[in-house]
C-alpha atoms as a PDB file:
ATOM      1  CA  UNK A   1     -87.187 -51.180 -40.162  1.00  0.00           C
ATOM      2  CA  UNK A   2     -90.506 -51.710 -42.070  1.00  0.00           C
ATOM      3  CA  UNK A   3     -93.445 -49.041 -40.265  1.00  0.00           C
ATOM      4  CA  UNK A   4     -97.252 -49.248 -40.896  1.00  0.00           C
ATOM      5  CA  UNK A   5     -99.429 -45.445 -41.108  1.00  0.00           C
ATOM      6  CA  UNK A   6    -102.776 -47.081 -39.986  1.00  0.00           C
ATOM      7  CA  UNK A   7    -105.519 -44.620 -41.532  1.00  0.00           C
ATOM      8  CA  UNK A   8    -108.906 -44.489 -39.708  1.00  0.00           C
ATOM      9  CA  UNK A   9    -112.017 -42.794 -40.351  1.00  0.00           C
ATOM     10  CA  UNK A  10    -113.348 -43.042 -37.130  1.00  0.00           C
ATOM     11  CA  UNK A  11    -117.076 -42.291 -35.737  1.00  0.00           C
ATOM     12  CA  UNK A  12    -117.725 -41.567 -32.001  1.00  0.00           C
ATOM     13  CA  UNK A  13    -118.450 -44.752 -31.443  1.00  0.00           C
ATOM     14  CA  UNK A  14    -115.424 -46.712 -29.642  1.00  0.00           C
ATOM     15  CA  UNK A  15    -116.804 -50.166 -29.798  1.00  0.00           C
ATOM     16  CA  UNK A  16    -117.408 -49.447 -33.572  1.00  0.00           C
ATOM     17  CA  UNK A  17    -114.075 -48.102 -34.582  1.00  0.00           C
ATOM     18  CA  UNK A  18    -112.202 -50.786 -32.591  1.00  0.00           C
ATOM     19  CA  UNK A  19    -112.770 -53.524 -35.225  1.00  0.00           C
ATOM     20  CA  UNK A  20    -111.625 -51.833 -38.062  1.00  0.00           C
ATOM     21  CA  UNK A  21    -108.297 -50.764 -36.234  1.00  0.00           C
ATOM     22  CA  UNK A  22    -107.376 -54.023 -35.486  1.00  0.00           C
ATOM     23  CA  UNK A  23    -108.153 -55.461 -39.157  1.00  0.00           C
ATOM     24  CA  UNK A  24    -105.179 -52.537 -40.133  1.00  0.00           C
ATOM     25  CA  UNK A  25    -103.246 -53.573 -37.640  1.00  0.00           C
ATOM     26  CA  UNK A  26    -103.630 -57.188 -38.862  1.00  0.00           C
ATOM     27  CA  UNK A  27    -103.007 -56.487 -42.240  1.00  0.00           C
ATOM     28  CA  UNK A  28     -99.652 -54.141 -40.851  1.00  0.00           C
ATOM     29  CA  UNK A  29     -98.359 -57.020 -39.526  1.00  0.00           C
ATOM     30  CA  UNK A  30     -99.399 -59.394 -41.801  1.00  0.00           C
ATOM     31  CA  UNK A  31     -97.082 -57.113 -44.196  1.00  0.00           C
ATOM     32  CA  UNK A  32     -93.751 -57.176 -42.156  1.00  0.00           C
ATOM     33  CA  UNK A  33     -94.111 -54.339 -40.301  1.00  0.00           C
ATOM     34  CA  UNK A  34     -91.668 -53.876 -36.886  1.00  0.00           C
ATOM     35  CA  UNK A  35     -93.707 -50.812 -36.248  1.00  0.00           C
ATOM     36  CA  UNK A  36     -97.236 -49.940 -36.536  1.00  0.00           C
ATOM     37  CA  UNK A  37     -98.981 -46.356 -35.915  1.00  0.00           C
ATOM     38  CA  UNK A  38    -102.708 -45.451 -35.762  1.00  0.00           C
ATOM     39  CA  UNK A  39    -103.787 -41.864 -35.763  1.00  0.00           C
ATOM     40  CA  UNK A  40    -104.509 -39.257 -33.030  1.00  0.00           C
ATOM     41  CA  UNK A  41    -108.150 -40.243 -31.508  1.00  0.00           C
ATOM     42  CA  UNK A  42    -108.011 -43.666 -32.719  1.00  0.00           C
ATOM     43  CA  UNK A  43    -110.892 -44.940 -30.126  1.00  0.00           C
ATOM     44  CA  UNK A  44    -113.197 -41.801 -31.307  1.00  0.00           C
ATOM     45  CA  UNK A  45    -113.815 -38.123 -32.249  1.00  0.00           C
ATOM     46  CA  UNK A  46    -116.326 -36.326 -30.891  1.00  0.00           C
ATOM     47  CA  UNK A  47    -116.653 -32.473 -29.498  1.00  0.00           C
ATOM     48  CA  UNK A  48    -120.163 -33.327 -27.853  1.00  0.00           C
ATOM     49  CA  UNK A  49    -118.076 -33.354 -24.114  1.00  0.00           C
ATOM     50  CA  UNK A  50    -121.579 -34.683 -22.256  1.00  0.00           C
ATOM     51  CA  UNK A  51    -121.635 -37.400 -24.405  1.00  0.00           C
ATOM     52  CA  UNK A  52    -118.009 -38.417 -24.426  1.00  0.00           C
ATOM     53  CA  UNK A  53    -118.116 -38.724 -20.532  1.00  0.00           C
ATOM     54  CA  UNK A  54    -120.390 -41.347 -21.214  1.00  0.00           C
ATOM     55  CA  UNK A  55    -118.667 -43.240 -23.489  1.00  0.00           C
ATOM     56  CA  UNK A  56    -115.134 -42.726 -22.313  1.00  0.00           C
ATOM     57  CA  UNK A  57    -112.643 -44.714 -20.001  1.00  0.00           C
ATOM     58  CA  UNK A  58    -109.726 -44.473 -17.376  1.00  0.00           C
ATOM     59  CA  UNK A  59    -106.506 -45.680 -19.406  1.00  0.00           C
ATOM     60  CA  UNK A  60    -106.964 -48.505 -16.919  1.00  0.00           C
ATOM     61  CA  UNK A  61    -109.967 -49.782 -18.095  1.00  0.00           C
ATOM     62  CA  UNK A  62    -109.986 -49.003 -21.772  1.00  0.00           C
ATOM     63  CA  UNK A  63    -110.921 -51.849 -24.425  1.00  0.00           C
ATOM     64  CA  UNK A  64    -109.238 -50.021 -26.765  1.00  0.00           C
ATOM     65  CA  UNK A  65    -106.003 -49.745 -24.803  1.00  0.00           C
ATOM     66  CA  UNK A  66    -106.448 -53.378 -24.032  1.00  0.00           C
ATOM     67  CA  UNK A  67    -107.214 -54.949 -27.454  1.00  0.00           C
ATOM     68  CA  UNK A  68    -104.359 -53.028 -28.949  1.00  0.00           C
ATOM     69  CA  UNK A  69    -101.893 -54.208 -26.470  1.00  0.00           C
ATOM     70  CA  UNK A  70    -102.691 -58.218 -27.217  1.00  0.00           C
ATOM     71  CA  UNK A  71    -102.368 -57.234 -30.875  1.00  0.00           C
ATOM     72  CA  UNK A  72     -98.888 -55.933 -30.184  1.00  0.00           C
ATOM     73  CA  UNK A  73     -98.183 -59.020 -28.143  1.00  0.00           C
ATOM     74  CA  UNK A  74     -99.805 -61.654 -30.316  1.00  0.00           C
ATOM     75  CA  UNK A  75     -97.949 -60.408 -33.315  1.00  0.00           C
ATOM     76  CA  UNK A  76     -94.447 -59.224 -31.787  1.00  0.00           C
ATOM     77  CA  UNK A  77     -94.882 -55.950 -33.265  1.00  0.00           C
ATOM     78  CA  UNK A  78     -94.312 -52.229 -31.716  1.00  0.00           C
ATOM     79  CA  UNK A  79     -97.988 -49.866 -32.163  1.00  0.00           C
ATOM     80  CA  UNK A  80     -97.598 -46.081 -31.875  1.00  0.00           C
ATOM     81  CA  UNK A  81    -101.493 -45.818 -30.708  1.00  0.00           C
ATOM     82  CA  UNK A  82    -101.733 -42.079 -31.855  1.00  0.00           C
ATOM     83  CA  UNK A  83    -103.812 -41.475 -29.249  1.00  0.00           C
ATOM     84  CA  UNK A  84    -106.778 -42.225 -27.023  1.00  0.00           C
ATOM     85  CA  UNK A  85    -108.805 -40.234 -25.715  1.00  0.00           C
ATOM     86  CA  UNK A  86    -109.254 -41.247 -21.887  1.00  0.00           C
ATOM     87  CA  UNK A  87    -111.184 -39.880 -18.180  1.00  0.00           C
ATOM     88  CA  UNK A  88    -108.902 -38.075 -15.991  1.00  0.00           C
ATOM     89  CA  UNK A  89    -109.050 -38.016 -12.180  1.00  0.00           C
ATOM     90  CA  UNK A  90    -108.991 -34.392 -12.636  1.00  0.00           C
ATOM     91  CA  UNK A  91    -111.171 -31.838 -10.792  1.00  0.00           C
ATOM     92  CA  UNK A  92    -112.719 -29.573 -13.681  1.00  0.00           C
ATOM     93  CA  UNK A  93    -113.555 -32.856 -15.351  1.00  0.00           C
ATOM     94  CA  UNK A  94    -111.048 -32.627 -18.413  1.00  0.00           C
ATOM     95  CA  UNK A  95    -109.899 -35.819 -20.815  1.00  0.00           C
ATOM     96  CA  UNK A  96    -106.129 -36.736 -21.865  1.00  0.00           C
ATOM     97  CA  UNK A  97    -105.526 -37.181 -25.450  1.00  0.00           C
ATOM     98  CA  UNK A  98    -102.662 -39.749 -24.487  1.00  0.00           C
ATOM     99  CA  UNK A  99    -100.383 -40.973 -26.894  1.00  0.00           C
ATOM    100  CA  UNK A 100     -98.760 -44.725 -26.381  1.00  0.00           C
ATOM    101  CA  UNK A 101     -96.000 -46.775 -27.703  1.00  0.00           C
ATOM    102  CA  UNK A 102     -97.015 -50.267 -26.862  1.00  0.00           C
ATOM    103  CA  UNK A 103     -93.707 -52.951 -26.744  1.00  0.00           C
ATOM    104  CA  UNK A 104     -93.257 -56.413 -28.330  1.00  0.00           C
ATOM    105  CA  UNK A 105     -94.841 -58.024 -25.172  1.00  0.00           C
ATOM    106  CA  UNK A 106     -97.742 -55.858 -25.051  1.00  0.00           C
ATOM    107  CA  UNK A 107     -96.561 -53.279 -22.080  1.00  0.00           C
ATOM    108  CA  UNK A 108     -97.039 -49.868 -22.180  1.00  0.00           C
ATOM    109  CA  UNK A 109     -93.379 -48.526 -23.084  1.00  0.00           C
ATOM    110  CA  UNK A 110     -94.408 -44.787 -22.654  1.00  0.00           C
ATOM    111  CA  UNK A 111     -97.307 -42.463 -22.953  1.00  0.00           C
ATOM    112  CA  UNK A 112     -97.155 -39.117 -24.108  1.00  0.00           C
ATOM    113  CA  UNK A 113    -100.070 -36.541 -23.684  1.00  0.00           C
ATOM    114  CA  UNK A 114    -100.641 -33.568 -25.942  1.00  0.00           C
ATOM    115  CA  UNK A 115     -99.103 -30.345 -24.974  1.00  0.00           C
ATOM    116  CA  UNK A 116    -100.326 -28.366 -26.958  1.00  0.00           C
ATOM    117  CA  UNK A 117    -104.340 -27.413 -27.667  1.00  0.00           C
ATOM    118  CA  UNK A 118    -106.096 -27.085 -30.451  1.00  0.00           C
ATOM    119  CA  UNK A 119    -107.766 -23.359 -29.631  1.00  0.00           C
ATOM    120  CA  UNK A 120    -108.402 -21.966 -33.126  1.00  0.00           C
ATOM    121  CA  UNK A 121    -110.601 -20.266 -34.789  1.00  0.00           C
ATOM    122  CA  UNK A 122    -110.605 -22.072 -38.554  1.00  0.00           C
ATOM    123  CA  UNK A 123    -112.920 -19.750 -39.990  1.00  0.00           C
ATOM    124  CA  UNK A 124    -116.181 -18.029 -38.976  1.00  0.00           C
ATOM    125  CA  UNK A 125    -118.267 -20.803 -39.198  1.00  0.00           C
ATOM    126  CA  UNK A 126    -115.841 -23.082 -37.609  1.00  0.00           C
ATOM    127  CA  UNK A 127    -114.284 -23.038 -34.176  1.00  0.00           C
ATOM    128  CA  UNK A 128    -112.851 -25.607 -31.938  1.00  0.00           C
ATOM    129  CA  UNK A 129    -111.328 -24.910 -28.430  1.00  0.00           C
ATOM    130  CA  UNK A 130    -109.704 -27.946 -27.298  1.00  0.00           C
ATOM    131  CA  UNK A 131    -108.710 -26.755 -24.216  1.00  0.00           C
ATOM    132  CA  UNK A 132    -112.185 -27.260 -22.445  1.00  0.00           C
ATOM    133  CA  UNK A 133    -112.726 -30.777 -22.682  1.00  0.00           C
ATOM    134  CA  UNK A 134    -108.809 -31.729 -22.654  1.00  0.00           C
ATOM    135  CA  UNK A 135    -105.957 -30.843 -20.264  1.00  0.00           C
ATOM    136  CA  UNK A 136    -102.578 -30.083 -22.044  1.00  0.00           C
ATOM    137  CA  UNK A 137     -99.472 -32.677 -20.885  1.00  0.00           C
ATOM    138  CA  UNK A 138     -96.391 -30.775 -19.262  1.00  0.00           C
ATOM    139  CA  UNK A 139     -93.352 -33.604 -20.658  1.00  0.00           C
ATOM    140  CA  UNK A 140     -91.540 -34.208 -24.299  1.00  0.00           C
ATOM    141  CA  UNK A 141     -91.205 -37.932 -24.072  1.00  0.00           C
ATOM    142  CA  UNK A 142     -88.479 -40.059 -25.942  1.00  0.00           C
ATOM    143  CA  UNK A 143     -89.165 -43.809 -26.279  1.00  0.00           C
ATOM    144  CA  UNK A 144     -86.580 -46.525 -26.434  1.00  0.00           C
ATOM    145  CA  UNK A 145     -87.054 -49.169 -29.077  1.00  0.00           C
ATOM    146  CA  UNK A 146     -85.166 -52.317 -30.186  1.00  0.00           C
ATOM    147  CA  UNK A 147     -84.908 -49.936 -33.759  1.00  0.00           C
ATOM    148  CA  UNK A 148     -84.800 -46.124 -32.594  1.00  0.00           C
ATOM    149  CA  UNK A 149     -85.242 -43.504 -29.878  1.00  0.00           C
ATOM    150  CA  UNK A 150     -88.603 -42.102 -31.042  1.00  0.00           C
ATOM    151  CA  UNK A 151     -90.003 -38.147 -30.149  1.00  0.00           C
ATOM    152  CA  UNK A 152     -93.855 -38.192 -29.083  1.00  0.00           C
ATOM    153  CA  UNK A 153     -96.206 -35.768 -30.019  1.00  0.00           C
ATOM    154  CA  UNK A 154     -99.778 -35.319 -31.369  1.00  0.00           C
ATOM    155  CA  UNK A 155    -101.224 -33.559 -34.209  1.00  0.00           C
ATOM    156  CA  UNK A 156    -101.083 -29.460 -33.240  1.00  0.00           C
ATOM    157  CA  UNK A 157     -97.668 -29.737 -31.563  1.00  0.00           C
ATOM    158  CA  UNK A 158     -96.833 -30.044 -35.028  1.00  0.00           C
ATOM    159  CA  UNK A 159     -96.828 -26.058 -35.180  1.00  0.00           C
ATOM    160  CA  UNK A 160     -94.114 -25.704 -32.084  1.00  0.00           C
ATOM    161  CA  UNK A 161     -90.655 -26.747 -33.471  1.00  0.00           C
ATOM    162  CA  UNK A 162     -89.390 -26.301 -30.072  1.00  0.00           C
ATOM    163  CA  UNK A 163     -90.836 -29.158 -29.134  1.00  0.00           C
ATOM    164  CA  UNK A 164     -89.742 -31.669 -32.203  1.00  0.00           C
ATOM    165  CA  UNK A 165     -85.945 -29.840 -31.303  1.00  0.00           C
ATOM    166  CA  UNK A 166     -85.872 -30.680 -27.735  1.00  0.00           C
ATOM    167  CA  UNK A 167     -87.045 -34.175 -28.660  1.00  0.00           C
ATOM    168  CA  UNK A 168     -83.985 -33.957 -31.124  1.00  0.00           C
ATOM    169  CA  UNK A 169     -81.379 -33.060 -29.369  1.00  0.00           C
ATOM    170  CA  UNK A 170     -82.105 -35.359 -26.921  1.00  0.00           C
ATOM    171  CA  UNK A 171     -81.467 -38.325 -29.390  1.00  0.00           C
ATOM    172  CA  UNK A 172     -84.874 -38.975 -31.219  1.00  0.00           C
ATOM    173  CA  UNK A 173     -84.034 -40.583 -35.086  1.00  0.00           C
ATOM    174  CA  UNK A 174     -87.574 -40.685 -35.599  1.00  0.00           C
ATOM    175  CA  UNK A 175     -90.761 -38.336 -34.549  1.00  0.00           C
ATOM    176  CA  UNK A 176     -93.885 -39.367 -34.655  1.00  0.00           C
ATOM    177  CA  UNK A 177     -96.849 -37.228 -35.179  1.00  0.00           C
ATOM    178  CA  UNK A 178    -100.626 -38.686 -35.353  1.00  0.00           C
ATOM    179  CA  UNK A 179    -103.134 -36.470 -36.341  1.00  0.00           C
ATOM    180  CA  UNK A 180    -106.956 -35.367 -36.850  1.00  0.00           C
ATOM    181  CA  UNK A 181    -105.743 -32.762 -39.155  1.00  0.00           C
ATOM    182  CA  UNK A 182    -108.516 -29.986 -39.981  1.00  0.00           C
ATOM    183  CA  UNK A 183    -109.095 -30.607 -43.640  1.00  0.00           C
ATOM    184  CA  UNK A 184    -109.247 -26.768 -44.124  1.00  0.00           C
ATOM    185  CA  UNK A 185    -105.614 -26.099 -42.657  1.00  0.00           C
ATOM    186  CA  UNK A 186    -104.486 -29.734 -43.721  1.00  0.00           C
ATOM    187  CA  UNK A 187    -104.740 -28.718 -47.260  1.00  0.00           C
ATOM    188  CA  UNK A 188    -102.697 -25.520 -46.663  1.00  0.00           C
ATOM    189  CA  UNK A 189    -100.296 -26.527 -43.636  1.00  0.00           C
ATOM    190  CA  UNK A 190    -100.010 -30.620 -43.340  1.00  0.00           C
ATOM    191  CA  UNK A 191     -97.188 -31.580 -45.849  1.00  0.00           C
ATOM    192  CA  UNK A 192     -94.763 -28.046 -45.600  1.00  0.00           C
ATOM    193  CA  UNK A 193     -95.063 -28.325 -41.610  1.00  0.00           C
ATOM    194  CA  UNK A 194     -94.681 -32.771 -41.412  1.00  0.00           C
ATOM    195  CA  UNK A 195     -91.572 -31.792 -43.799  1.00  0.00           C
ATOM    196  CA  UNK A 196     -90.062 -29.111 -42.228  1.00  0.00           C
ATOM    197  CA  UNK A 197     -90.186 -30.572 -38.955  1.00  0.00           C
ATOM    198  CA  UNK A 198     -88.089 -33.738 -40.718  1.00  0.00           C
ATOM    199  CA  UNK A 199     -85.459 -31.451 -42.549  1.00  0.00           C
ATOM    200  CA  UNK A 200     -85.148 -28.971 -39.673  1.00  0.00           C
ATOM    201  CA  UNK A 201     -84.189 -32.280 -36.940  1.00  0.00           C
ATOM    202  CA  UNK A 202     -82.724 -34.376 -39.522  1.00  0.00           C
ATOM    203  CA  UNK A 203     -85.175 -37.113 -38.286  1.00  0.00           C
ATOM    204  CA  UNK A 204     -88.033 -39.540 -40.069  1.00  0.00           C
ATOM    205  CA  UNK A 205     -90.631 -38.811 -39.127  1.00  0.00           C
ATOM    206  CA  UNK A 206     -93.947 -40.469 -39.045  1.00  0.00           C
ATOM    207  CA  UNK A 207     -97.511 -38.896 -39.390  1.00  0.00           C
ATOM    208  CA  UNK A 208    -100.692 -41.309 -39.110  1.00  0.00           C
ATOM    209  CA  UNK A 209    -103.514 -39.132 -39.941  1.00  0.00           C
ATOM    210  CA  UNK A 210    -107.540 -39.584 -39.364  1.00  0.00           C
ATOM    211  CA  UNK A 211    -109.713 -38.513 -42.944  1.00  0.00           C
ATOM    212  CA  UNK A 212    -112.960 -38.114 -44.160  1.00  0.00           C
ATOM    213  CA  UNK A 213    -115.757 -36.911 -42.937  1.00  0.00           C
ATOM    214  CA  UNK A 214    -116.667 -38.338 -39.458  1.00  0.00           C
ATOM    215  CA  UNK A 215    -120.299 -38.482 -37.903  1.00  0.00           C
ATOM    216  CA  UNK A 216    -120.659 -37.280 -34.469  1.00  0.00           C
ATOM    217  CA  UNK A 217    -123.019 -37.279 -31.717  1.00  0.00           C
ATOM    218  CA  UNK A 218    -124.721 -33.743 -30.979  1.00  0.00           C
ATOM    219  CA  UNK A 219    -123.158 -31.970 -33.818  1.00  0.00           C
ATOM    220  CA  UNK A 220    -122.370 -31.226 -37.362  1.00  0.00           C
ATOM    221  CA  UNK A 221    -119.951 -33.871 -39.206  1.00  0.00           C
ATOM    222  CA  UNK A 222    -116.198 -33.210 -38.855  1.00  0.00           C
ATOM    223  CA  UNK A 223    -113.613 -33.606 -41.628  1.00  0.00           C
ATOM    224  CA  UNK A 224    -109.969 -34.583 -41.539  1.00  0.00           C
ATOM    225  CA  UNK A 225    -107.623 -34.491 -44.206  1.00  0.00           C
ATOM    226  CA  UNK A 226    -105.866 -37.857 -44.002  1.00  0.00           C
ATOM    227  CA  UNK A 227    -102.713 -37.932 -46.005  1.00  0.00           C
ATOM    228  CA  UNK A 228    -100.799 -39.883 -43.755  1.00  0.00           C
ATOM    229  CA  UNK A 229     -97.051 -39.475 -44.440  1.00  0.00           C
ATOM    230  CA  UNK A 230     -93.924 -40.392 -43.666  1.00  0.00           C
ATOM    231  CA  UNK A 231     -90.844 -38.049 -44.445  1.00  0.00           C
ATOM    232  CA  UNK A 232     -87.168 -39.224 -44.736  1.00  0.00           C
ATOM    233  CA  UNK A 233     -84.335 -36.897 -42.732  1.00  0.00           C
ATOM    234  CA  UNK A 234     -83.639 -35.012 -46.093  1.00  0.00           C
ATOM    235  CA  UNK A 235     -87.334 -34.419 -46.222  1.00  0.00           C
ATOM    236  CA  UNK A 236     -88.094 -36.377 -49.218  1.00  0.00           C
ATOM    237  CA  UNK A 237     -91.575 -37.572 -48.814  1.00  0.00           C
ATOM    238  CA  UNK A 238     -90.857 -41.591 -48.434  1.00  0.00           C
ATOM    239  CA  UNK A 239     -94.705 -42.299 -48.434  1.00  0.00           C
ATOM    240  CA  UNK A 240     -98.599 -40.567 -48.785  1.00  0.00           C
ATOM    241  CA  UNK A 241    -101.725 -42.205 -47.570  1.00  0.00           C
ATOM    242  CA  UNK A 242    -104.155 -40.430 -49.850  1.00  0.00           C
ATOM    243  CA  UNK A 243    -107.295 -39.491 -48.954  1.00  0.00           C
ATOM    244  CA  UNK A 244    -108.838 -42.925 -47.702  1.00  0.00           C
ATOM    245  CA  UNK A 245    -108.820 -45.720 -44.804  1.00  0.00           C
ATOM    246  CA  UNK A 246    -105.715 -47.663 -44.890  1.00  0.00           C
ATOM    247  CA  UNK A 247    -102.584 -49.127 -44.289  1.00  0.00           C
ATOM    248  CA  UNK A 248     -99.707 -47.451 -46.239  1.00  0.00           C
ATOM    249  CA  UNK A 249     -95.704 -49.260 -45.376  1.00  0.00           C
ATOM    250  CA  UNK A 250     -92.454 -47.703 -45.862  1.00  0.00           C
ATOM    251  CA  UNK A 251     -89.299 -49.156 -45.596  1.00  0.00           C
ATOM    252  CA  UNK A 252     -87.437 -47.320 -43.250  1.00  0.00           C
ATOM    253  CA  UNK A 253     -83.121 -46.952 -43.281  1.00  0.00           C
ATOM    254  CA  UNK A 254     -82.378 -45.613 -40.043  1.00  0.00           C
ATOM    255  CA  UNK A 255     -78.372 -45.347 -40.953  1.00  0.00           C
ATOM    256  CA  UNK A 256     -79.951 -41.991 -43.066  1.00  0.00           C
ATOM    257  CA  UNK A 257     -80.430 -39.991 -39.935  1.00  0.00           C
ATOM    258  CA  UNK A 258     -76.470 -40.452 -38.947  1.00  0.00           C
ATOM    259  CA  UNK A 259     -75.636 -39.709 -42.726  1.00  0.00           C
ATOM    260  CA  UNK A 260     -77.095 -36.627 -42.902  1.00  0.00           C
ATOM    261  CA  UNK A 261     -76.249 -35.475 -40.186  1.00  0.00           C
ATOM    262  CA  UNK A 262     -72.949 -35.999 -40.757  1.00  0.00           C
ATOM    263  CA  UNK A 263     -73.343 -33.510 -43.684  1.00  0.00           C
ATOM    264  CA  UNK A 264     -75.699 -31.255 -42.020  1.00  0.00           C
ATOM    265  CA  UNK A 265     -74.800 -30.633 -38.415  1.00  0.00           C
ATOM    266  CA  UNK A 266     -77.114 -27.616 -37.895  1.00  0.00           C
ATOM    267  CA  UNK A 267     -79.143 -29.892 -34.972  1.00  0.00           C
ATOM    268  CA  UNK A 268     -75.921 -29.228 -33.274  1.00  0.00           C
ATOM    269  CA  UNK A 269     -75.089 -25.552 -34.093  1.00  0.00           C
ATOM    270  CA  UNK A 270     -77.741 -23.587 -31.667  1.00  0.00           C
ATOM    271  CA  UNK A 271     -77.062 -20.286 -30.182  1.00  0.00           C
ATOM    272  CA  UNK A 272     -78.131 -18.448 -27.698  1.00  0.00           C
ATOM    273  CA  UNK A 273     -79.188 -15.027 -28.459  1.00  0.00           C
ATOM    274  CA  UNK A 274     -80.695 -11.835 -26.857  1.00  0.00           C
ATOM    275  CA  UNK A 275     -84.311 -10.613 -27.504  1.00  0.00           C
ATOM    276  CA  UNK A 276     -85.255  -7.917 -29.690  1.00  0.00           C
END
């Protein structure tokens, strides 16, 4: 299977960034690839929560949803859309950050929305608390393909290995996780944690990252540390995305994940233990 790490630099502007997605996914599938993956927030990033109300949509009317699912369909192609950010019916007014693996025909084959928020304090100078404008999901989600079962997940789940086991044991070969990695903790965290998540499930996995520096509405400039990647069941780094917009491929061999497994069975050697 050939897979595409679409890398975005998006603004919070959704009609802007929309364009440039689908020229990557163009080129992605201009290139061969079965399956294509943007990066978490791929319609927009933004912490001003006033002004993302305005500019937001139900998953039911979203253009970005909706141009992204013709793509798949025009070009016969699975898309990981990292996620979207997307109106809720809920009371207190909170967003999903929705993940979606869009089919061959251009139907919504599952959705998957982040469990886990990004409440952290990065330094003293920089805070974000996710949690206010976004509601955490409640379900792992495993999603069939013609290829591969594939594990959902989105950018901090990346730091609960529970999660990426679950997904695991439940027959995920591949785990995808899009991102809008802090550049402060990507440069410290991103590569060990994308890895060990690969060599501790003896899965691929697949990590479409935003990067740059991205101008937002209502407050000070945001930057992600890109490096898409994706890491082979061994954990050998099959492929980097640098620092820049872009499409990186990587040939994937999806017999590897049986192989090694087959040599290293600890996915299957959990035990239950008391507490200290």
């Amino acid at each position: 299977m050939k897979a595409a790490l679409v890398q975005l630099s998006v603004t919070d502007d959704p009609a802007k960034n929309l364009p440039v997605t689908l020229d990557f996914i163009r080129e992605a599938a201009a290139a061969g690839a079965d399956l294509i993956a943007t990066p978490e927030c791929t319609n927009l990033i933004s912490s001003d929560r006033a002004y993302q109300r305005g500019v937001l949509e139900h998953e039911y009317h979203d253009p970005t949803l909706a141009a992204i699912r013709a793509e798949a369909e025009a070009h016969g192609v699975y898309i990981l859309i990292g996620s979207l950010c997307l109106k809720t019916e809920d009371d207190d007014g909170r967003f999903a950050n929705r993940s979606f693996l869009i089919g061959r025909k251009g139907d919504v084959k599952a959705r998957y929305d982040k469990i886990h928020m990004f409440d952290v304090d990065v330094s003293e100078t920089e805070r974000y608390r996710e949690s206010e404008g976004y509601r955490p999901g409640r379900e792992a989600v495993l999603a069939a393909t013609k290829y591969a079962e594939i594990g959902m997940s989105v950018c901090y789940d990346l730091r609960f290995p529970h999660l990426y086991r679950t997904l695991a044991q439940a027959g995920a070969q591949i785990l995808t996780i899009p991102a809008a990695f802090n550049d402060t903790t990507g440069k410290a965290h991103w590569e060990v944690l994308v890895r060990a998540r690969a060599i501790e499930n003896t899965c691929f996995v697949l990590a479409p990252a935003q990067c740059g520096s991205h101008a937002t509405h209502g407050d000070k400039p945001r930057r992600t540390w890109g490096h898409s990647m994706a890491v082979g069941p061994w954990g050998e780094v099959l492929a980097d995305g640098g620092a820049e917009p872009g499409v990186t491929l990587v040939d994937l061999d999806l017999g590897q994940v049986d192989a090694v497994r087959s040599r290293m069975r600890s996915l299957f050697h959990d035990r239950s233990f008391d507490g200290p």
